[in-house]
Protein backbone atom coordinates (compact mmCIF):
# COMPACT_ATOMS: atom_id res chain seq x y z
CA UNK A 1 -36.54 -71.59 -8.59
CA UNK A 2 -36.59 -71.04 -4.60
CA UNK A 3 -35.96 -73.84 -2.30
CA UNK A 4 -34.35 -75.57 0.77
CA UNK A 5 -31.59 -78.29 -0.55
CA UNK A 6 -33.28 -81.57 0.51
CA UNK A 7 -31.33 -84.24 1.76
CA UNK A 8 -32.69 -86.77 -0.82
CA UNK A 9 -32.05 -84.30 -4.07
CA UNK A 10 -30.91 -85.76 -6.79
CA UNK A 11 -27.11 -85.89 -6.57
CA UNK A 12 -27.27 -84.26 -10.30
CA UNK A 13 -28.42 -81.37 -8.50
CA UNK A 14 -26.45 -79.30 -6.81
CA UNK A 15 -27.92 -76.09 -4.98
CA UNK A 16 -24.75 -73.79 -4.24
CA UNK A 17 -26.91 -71.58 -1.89
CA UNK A 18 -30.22 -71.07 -0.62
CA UNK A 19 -32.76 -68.85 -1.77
CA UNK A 20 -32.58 -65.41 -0.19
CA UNK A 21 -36.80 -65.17 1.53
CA UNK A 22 -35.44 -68.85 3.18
CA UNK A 23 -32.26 -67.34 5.08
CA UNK A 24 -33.70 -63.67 5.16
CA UNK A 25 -32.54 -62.18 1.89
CA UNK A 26 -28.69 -63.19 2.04
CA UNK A 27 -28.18 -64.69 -0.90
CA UNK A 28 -29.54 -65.13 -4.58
CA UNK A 29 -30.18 -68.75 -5.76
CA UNK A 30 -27.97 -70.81 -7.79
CA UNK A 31 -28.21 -74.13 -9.12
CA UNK A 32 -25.96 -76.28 -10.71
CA UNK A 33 -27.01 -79.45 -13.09
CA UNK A 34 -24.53 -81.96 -14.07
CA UNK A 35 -24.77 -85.42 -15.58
CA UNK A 36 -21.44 -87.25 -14.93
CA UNK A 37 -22.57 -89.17 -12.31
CA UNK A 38 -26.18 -90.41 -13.94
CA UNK A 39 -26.09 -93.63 -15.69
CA UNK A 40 -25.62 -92.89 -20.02
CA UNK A 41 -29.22 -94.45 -21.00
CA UNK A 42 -30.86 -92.13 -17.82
CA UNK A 43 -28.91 -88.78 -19.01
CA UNK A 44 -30.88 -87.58 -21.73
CA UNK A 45 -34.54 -87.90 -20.16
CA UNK A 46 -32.76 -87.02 -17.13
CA UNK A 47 -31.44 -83.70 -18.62
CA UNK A 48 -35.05 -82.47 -20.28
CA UNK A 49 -36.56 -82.73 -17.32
CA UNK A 50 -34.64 -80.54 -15.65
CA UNK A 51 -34.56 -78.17 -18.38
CA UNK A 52 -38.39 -78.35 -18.44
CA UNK A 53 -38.54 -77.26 -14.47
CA UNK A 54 -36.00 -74.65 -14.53
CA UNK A 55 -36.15 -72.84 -17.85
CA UNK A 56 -38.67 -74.24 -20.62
CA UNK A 57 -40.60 -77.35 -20.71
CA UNK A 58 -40.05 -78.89 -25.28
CA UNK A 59 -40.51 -81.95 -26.51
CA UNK A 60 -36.50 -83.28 -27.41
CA UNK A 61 -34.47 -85.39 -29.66
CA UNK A 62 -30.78 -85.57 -30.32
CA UNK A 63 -28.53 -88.35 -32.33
CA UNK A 64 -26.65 -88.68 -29.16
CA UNK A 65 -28.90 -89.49 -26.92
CA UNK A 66 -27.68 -92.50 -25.77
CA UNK A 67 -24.10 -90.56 -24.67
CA UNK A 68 -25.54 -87.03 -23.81
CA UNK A 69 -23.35 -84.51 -22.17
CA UNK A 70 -24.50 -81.15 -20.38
CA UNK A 71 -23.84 -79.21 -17.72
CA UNK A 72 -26.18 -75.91 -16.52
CA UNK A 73 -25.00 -73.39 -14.05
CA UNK A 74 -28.37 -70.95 -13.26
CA UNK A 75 -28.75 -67.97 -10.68
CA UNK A 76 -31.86 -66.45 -9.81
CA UNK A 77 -31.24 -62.58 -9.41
CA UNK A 78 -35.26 -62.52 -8.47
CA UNK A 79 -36.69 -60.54 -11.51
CA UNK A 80 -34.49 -62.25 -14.14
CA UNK A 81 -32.75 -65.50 -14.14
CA UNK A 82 -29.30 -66.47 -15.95
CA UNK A 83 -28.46 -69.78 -16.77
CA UNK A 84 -25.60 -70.94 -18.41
CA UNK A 85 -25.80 -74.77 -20.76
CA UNK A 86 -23.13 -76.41 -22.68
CA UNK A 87 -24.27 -79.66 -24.13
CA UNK A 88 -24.27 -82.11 -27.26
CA UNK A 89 -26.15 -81.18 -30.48
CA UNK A 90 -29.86 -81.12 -29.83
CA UNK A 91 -33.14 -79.98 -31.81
CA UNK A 92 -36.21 -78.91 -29.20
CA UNK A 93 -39.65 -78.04 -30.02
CA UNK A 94 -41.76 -76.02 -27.77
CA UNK A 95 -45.25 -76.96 -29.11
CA UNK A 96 -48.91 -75.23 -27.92
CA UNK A 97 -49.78 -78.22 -25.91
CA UNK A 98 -46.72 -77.95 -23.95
CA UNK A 99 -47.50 -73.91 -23.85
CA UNK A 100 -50.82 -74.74 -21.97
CA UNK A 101 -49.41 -77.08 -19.31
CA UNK A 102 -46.96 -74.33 -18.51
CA UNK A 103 -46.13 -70.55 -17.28
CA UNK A 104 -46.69 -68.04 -20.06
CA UNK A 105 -45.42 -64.42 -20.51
CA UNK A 106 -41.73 -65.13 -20.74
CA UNK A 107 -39.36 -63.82 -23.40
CA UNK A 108 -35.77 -65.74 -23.35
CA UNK A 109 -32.30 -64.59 -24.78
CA UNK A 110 -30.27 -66.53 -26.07
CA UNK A 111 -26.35 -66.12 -26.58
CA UNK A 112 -24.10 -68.35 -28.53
CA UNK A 113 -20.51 -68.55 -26.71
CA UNK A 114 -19.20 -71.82 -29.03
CA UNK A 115 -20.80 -73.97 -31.59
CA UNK A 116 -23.93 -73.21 -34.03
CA UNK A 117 -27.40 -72.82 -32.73
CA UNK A 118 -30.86 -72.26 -34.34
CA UNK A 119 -33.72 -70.69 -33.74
CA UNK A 120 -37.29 -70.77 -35.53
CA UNK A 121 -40.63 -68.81 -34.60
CA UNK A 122 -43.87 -67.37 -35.99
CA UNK A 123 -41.78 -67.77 -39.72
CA UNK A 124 -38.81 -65.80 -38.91
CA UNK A 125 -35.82 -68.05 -38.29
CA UNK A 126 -32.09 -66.64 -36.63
CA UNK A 127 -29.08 -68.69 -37.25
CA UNK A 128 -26.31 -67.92 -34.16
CA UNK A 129 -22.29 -68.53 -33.97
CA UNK A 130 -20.41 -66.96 -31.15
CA UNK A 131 -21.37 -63.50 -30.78
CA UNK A 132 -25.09 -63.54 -31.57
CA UNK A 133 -28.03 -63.60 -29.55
CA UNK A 134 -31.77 -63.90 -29.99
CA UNK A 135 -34.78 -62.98 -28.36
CA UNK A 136 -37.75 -65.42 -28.81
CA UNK A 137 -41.66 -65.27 -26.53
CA UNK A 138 -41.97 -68.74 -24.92
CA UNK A 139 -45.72 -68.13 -24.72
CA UNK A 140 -45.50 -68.99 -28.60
CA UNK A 141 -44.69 -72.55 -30.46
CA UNK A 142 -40.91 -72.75 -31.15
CA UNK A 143 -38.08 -74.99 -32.91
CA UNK A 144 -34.57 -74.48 -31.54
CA UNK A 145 -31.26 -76.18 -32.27
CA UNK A 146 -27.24 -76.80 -31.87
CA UNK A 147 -24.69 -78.01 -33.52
CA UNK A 148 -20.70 -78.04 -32.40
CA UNK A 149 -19.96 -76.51 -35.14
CA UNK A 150 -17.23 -78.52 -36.96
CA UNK A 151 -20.03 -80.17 -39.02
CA UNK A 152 -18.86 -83.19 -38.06
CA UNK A 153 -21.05 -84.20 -35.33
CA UNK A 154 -19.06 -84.89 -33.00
CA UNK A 155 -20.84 -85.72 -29.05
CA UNK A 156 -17.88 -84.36 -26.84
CA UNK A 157 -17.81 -81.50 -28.62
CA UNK A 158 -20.14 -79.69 -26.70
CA UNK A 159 -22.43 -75.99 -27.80
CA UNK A 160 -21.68 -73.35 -24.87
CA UNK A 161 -24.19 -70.27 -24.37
CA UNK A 162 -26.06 -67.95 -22.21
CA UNK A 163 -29.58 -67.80 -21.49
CA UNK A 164 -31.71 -65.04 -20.02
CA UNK A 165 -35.61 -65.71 -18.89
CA UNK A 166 -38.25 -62.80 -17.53
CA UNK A 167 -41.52 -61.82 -17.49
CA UNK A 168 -42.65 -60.33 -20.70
CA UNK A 169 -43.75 -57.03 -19.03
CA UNK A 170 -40.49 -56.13 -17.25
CA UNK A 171 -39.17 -55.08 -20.53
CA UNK A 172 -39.10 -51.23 -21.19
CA UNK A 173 -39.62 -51.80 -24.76
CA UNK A 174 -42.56 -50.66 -26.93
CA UNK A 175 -44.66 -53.90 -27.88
CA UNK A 176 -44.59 -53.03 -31.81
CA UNK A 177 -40.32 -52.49 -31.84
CA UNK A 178 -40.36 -55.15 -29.66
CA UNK A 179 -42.04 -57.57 -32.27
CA UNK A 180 -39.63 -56.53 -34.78
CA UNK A 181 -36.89 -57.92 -32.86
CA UNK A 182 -37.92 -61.08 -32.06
CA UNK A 183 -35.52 -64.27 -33.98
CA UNK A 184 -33.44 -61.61 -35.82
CA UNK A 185 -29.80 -62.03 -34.59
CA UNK A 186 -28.22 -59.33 -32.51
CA UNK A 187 -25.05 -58.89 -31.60
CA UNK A 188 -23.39 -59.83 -28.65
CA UNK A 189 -19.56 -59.24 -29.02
CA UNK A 190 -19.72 -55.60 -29.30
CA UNK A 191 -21.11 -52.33 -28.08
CA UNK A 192 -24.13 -52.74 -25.44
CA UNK A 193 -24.24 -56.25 -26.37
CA UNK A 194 -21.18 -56.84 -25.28
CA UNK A 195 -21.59 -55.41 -21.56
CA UNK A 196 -24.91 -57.15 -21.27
CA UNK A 197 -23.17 -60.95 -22.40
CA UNK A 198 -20.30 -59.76 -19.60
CA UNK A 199 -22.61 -58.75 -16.55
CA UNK A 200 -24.72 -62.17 -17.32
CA UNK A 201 -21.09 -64.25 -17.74
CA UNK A 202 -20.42 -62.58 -14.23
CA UNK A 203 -23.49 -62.87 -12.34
CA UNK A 204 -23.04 -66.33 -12.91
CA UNK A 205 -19.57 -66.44 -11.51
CA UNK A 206 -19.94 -64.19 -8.75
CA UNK A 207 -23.60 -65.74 -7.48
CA UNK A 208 -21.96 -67.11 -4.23
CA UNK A 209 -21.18 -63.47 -3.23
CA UNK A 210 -24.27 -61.64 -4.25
CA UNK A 211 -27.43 -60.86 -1.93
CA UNK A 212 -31.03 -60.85 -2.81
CA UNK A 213 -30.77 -57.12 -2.88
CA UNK A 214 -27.86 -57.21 -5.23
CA UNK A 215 -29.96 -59.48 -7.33
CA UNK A 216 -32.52 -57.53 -7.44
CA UNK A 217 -30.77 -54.69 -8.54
CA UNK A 218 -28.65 -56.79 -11.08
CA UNK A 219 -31.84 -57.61 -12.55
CA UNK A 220 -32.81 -53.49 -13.48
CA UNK A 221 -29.63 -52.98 -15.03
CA UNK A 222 -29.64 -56.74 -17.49
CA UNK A 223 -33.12 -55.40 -18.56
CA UNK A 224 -31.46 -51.55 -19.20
CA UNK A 225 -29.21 -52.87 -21.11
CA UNK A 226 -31.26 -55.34 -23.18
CA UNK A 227 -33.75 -52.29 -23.97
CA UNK A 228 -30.60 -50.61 -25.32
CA UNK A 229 -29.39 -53.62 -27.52
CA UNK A 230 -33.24 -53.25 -28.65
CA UNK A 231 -33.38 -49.68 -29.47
CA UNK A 232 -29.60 -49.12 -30.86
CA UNK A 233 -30.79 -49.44 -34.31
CA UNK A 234 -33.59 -47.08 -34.10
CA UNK A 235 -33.51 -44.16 -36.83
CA UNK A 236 -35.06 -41.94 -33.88
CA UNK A 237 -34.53 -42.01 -30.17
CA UNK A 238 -36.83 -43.69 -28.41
CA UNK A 239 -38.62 -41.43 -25.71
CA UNK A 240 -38.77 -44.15 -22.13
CA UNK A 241 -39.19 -42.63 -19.08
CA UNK A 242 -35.92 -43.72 -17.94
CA UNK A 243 -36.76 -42.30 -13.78
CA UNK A 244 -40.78 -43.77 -14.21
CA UNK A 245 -39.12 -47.47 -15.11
CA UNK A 246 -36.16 -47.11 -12.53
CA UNK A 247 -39.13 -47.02 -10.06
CA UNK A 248 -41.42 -49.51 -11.10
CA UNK A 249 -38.49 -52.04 -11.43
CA UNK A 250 -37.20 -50.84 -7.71
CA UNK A 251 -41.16 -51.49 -6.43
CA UNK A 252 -41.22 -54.99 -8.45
CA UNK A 253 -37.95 -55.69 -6.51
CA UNK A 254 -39.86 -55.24 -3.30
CA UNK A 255 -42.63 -56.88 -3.76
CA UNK A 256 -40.25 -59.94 -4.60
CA UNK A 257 -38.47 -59.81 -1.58
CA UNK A 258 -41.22 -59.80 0.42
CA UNK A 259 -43.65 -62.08 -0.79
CA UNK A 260 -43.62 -63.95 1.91
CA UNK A 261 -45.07 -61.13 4.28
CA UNK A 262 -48.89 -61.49 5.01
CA UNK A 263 -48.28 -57.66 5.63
CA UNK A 264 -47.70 -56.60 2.44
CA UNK A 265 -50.21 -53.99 0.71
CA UNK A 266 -49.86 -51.33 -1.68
CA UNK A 267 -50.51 -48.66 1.18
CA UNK A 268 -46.82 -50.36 2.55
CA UNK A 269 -44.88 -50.45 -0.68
CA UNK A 270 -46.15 -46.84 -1.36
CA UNK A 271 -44.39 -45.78 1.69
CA UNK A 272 -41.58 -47.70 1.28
CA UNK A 273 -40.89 -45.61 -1.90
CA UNK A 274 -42.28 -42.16 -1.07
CA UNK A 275 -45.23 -41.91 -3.25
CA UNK A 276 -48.94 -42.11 -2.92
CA UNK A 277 -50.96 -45.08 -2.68
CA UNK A 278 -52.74 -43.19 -5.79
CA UNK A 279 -49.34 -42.95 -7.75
CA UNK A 280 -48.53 -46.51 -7.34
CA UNK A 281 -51.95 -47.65 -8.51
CA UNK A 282 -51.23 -45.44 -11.79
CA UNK A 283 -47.62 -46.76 -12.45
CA UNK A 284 -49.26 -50.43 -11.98
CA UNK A 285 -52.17 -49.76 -14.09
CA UNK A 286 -50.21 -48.44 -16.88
CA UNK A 287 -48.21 -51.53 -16.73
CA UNK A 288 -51.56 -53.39 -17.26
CA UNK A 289 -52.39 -54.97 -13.28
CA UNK A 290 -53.16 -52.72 -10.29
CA UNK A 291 -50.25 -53.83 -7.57
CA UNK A 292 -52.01 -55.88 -5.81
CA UNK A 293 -52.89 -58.26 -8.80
CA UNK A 294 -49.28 -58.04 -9.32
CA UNK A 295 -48.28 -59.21 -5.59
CA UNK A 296 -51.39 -62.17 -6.20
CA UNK A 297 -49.15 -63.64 -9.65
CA UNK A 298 -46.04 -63.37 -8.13
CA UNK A 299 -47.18 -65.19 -4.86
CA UNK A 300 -49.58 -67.98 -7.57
CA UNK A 301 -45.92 -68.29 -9.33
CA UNK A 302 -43.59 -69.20 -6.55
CA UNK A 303 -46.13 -71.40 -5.28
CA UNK A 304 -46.43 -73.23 -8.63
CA UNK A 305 -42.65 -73.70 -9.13
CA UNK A 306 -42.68 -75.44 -5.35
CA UNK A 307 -45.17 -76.99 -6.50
CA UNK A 308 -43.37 -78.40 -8.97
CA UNK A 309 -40.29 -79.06 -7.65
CA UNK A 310 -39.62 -82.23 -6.41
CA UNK A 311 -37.48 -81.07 -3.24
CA UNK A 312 -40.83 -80.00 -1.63
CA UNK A 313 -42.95 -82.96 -2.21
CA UNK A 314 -42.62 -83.36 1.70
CA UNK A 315 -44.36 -80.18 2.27
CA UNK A 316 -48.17 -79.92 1.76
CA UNK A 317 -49.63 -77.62 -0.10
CA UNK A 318 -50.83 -75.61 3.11
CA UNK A 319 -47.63 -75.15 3.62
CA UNK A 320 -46.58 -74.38 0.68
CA UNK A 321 -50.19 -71.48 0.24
CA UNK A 322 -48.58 -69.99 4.15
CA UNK A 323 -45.07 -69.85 2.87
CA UNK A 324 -46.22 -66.95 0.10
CA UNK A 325 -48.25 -65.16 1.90
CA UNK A 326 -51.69 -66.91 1.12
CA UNK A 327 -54.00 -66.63 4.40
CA UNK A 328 -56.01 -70.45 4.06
CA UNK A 329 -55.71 -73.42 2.16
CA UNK A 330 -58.96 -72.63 0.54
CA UNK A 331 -58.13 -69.60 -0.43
CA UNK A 332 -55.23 -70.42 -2.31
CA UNK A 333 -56.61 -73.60 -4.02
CA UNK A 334 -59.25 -71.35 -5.46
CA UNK A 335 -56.72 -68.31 -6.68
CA UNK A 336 -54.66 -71.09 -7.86
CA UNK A 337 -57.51 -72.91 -10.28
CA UNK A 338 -58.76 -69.52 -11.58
CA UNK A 339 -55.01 -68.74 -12.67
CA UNK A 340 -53.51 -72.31 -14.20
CA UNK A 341 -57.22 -74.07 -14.68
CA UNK A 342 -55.96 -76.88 -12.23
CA UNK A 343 -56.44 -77.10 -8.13
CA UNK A 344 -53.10 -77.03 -6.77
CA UNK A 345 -52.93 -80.69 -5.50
CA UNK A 346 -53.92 -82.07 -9.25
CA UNK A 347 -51.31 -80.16 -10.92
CA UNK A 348 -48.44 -81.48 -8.73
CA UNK A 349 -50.43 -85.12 -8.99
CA UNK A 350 -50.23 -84.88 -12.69
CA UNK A 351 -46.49 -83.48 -12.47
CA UNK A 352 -45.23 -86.80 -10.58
CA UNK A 353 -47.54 -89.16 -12.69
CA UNK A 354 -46.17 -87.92 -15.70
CA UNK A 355 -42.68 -89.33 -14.43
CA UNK A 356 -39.61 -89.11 -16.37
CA UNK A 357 -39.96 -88.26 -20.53
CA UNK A 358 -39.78 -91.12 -22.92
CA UNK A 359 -36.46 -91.81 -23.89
CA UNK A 360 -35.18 -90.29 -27.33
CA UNK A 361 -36.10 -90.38 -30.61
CA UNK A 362 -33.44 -90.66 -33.06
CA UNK A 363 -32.97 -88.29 -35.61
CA UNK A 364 -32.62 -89.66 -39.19
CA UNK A 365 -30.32 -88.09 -42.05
């Protein structure tokens, strides 16, 4: 989500500070989408395709398309992002084909603050009002939806909630407990839930104040407390290493912060944290990538997103490949292929070609 506010940005846009490895790691990202200014037949398409670039490209529909409302307020805390959306009733379906055009391994939570929402996924289906949450995989085909919640369908009255994006293997959580908590409602109101829906409501509010360093440490403690939500309900405690994940979070946290350094190696980070080369290979390895195949996604994933994003189309992508890290063009175009089956100049070709969705369907019934 990294980037320098360009001077032609969409005036929908509004970046409320610069990402932290632009300025030297003072502050976290955060972005703020609004649509009052956009024309009403350019607010819907307008709207998914923002929500496709910052959280998760689906294919949309809504009765009210052609008077949409919605707002998003996001912060990057570098491992974990929070974003918060209120808009007019919706249904969005995340379907394989748009899987394969896009980043996979992220789980989402989401958390109903007003109105009804909906959730459906590999035949398990969660139904939310304020004070639930969900957890869903965005690497699998999905159906999600909102109401307002008065059943009369009104547009200004607008859903409100919270949503929480990371990388599926920066959760502490065995896979098999994990699975059973996918779409089944948790609650959010009370108990750990309750302290993880406050520290995401205030991340958002305090984000002008916070350093890269304080998101990065933000980010340990949302995904501490999520593992607890997780594991409350277990008849037996569940044995995690609670020092062992402290430390592999606090080396991921690095390696974010400096991705941009060509002099980053695992010999460097192992230092950094006062443990052997040898050690750090193990806690990486366990975690199913040695570190550096680790630093190589993380570096292939912020260059995608600028990639992406619009605000750099003025920078080529040799730029872009020296920005994280990546020592030649060549180099990077080939890393880049092997991981999203696409040279780097043809995905962001295809990107801008595809231009704006097609405007709304209209739901029936």
């Amino acid at each position: 989500m990294g980037g320098r506010p360009d001077e032609d940005a969409h005036p929908a846009v509004v970046l409320a500070s610069v990402d932290g490895t632009v300025l030297g790691g003072r502050s976290v990202l955060s972005q703020t989408i609004r649509l009052d200014d956009l024309p009403a037949d350019e607010r819907f398409a307008f709207w998914w395709e923002a929500v496709g670039r910052s959280v998760v490209s689906v294919d949309a529909r809504s009765r009210h398309a052609d008077h949409f409302t919605a707002e998003m307020r996001m912060v990057d805390l570098g491992l974990v992002q929070v974003s918060r959306v209120r808009c007019s009733p919706f249904e969005a379906r995340r379907t394989r084909q748009r899987i394969r055009r896009s980043e996979s391994g992220l789980y989402q939570l989401s958390i109903a603050l007003d109105g009804r929402s909906g959730l459906r996924q590999d035949g398990h289906a969660a139904t939310l009002v304020p004070g639930d949450m969900v957890l869903y995989d965005t690497s699998r085909p999905f159906l999600a939806w909102s109401t307002d919640g008065t059943g009369r369908d009104d547009p200004g009255a607008l859903t409100d909630g919270l949503v929480l994006q990371f990388p599926h293997e920066l959760l502490p959580v065995p896979a098999a407990l994990l699975e059973r908590r996918l779409v089944r409602p948790l609650p959010a109101a009370t108990g750990v839930g309750a302290l993880l829906s406050g520290l995401l409501r205030q991340s958002l509010d305090q984000a002008e104040s916070l350093s890269a360093a304080d998101g990065m440490r933000l980010s340990g403690i949302v995904l501490d407390l999520l593992a607890a939500v997780l594991t409350h309900e277990e008849d037996r405690p569940l044995m995690i290493d609670g020092g062992r994940q402290a430390l592999i979070l606090r080396i991921k946290a690095y390696i974010e912060d400096h991705l941009g350094d060509p002099g980053l190696t695992p010999a460097r980070i192992a230092a950094a944290h006062h443990i052997s080369t040898r050690h750090l290979q193990k806690l990486f390895q366990e975690q199913g990538a040695g570190p550096a195949g680790w630093i190589r996604c993380r570096r292939l994933e912020r260059c995608r997103r600028d990639l992406a994003d619009p605000a750099h189309d003025h920078l080529p992508v040799r730029t872009i490949a020296a920005r994280w890290a990546f020592p030649s063009e060549s180099h990077f175009t080939r890393a880049f292929r092997d991981a999203y089956d696409i040279p780097p100049a043809a995905y962001r070709r295809r990107l801008r070609a595809a231009g704006p969705r097609p405007a709304a369907r209209r739901l029936t019934g």
